[in-house]
Protein backbone atom coordinates (compact mmCIF):
# COMPACT_ATOMS: atom_id res chain seq x y z
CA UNK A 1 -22.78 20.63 -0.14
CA UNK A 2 -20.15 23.26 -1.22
CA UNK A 3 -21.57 26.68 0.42
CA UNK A 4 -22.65 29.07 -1.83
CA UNK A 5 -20.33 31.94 -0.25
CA UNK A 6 -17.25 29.26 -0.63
CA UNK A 7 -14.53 31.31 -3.18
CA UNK A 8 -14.26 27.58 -4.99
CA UNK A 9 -17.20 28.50 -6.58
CA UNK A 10 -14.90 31.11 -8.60
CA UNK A 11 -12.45 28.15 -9.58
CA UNK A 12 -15.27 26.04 -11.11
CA UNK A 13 -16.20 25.46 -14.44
CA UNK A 14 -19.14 24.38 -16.46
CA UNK A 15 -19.71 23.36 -19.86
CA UNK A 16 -18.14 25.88 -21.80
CA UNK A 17 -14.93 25.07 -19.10
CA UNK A 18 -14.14 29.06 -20.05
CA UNK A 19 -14.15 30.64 -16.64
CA UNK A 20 -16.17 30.86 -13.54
CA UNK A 21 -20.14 30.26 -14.11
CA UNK A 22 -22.19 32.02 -11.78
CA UNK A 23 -23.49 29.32 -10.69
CA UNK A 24 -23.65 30.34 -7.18
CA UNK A 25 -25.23 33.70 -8.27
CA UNK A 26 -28.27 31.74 -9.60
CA UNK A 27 -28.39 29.13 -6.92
CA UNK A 28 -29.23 32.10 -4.57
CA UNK A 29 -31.98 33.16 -6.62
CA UNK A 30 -33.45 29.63 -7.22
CA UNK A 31 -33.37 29.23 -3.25
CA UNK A 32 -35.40 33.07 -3.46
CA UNK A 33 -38.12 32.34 -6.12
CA UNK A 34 -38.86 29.62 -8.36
CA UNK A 35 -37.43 28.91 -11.57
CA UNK A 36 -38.51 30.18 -14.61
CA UNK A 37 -38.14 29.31 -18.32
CA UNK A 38 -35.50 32.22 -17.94
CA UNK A 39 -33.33 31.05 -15.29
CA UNK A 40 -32.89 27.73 -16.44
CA UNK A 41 -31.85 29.08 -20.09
CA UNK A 42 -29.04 30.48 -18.30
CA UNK A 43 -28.47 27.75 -15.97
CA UNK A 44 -28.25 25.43 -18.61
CA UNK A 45 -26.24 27.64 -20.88
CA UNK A 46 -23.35 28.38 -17.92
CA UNK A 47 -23.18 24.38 -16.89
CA UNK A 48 -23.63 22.28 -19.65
CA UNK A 49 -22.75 23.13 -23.60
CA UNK A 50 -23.26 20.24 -26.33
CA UNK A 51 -22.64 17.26 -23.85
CA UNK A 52 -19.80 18.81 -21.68
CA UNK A 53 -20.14 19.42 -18.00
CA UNK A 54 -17.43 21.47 -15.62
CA UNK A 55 -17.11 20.51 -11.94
CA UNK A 56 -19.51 23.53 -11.08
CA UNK A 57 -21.98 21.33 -13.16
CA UNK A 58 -22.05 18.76 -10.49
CA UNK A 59 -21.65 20.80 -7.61
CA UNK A 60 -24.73 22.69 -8.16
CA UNK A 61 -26.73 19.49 -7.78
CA UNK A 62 -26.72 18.85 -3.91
CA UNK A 63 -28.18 22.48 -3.80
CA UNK A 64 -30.65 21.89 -6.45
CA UNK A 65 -31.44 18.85 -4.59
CA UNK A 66 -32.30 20.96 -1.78
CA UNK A 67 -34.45 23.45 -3.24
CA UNK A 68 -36.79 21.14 -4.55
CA UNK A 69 -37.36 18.88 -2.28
CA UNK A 70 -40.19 20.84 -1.22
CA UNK A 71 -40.95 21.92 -5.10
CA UNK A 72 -42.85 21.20 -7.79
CA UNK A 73 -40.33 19.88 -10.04
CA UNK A 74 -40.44 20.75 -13.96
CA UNK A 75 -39.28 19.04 -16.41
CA UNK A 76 -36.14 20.95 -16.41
CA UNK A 77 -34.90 19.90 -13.39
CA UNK A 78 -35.23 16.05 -14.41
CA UNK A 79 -33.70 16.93 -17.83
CA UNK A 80 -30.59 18.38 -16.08
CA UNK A 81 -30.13 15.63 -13.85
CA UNK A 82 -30.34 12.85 -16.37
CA UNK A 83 -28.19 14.64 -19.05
CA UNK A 84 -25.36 15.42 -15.99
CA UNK A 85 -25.40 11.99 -15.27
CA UNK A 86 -25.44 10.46 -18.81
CA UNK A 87 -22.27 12.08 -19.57
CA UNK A 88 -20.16 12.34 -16.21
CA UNK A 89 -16.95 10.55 -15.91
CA UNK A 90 -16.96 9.80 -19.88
CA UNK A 91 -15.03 11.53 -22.36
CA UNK A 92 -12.84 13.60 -19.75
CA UNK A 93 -15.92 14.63 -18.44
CA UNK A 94 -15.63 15.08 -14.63
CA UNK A 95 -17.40 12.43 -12.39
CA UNK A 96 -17.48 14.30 -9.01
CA UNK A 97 -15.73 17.02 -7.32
CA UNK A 98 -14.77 16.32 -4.04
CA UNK A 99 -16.18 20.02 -3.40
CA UNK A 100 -19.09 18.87 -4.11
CA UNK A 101 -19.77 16.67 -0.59
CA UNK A 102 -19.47 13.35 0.44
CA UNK A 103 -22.30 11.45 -1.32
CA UNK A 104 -23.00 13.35 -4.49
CA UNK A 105 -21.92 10.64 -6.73
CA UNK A 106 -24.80 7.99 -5.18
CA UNK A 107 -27.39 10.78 -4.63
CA UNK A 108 -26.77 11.62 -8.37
CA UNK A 109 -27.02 8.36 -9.60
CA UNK A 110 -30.06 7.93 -7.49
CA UNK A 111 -31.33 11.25 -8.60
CA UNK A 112 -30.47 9.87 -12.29
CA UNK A 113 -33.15 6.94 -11.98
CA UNK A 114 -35.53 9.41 -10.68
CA UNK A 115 -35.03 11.50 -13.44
CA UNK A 116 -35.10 9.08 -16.19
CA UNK A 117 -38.46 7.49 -14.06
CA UNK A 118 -39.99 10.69 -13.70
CA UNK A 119 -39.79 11.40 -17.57
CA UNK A 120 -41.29 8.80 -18.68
């Protein structure tokens, strides 16, 4: 899991592949407080735009990972997981950063099926 102090973070893109996201910014206020319809507006707006993803896109999942583990998890959460892994590695779309961690690409596709399970 990429630290959230790690400068990388500034080098990462998300949807909109424009410039750096914030992503790190919001990661340390999803760790503070729960999310709220608010926060994930902008979460979803900075890391993925119309079916593109950056590499901060992925990167923010081991740490999303984390926070809810212990979490109620929303329907959000699931959503952003199964559309991530829907469209990573297709269409130019990146399929993991190494920044990311060892292990992001099985956790996501495991976090994928519990996603698409937990939706249904």
């Amino acid at each position: 899991m990429l630290p959230l102090d790690d400068p990388l973070w500034l080098d990462m893109h998300g949807g909109y592949r424009d410039g750096p996201t914030g992503a790190a910014t919001m990661l340390r206020a999803l760790y503070a407080e729960p999310a709220d319809g608010e926060w994930w507006a902008a979460f979803w707006e900075a890391l993925y735009h119309q079916g593109d993803i950056g590499e901060a896109s992925l990167a923010v999942i081991p740490h999303l990972a984390a926070v809810y583990e212990g979490r109620q998890r929303d329907v959000d959460f699931y959503s952003y997981l199964t559309f991530v892994d829907l469209v990573r590695g297709r269409g130019g779309q990146p399929r993991c950063p190494g920044v990311a961690g060892p292990g992001l690409c099985g956790g996501l596709c495991a976090w994928g099926a519990v996603s698409r399970a937990g939706l249904r």
